[in-house]
Protein backbone atom coordinates (compact mmCIF):
# COMPACT_ATOMS: atom_id res chain seq x y z
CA UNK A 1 23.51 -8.91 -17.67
CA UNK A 2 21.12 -6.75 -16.10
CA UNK A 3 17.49 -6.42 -17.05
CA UNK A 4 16.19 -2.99 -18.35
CA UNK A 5 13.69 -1.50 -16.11
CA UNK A 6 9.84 -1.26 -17.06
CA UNK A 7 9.05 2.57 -16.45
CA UNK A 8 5.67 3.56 -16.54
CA UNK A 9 4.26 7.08 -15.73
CA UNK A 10 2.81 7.66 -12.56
CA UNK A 11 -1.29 7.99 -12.67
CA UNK A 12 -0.82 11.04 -10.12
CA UNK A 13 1.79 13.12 -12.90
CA UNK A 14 0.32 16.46 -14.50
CA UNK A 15 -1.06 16.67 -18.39
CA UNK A 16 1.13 19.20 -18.65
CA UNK A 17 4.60 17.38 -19.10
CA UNK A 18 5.67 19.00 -15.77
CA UNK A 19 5.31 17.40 -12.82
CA UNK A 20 5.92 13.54 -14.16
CA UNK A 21 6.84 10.69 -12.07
CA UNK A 22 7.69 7.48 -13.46
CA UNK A 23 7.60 4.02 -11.59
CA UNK A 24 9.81 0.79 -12.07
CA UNK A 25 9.09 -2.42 -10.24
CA UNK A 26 11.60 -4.06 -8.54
CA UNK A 27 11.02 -7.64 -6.48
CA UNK A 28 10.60 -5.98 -3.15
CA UNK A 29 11.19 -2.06 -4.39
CA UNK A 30 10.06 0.54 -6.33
CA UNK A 31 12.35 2.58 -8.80
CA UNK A 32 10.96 6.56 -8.75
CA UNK A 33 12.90 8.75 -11.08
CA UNK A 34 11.87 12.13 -12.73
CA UNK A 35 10.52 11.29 -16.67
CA UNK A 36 12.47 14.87 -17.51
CA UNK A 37 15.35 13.49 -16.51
CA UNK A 38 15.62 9.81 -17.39
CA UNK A 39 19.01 9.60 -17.25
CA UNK A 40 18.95 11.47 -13.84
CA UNK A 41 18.92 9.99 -9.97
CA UNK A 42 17.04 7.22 -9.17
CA UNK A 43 15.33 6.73 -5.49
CA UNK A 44 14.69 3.16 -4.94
CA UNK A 45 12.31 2.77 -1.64
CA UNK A 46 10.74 -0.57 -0.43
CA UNK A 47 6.83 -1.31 -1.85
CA UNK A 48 5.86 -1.17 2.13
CA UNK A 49 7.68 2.47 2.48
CA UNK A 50 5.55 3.64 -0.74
CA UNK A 51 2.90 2.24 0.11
CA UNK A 52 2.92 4.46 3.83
CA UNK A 53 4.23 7.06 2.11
CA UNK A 54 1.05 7.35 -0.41
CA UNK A 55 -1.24 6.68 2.58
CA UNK A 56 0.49 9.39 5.03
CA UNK A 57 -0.04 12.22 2.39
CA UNK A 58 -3.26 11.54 1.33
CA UNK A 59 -4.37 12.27 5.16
């Protein structure tokens, strides 16, 4: 049986309701999906490509 994911909302989303990212943990990854569309596509990256990726954009 697989355990449910822990989604929690991104400290970077809008107030608004429109531009929300939610986060899962997952051993070595990261679960991103859109909190509009929970049911919706789910991009799993490693915590060391996230981590970059955060670092490279705020450049």
């Amino acid at each position: 049986m697989k355990r449910p994911l822990t989604w929690r909302k991104s400290t970077r989303s809008g107030s608004d309701g429109g531009s929300c990212v939610e986060l899962a943990g997952l051993n070595d990854d990261v679960a991103i999906r859109d909190s509009k569309d929970p049911r919706g596509p789910i991009l799993v990256v490693s915590r060391v490509a996230l981590r970059d990726a955060i670092r490279s954009a705020e450049r």
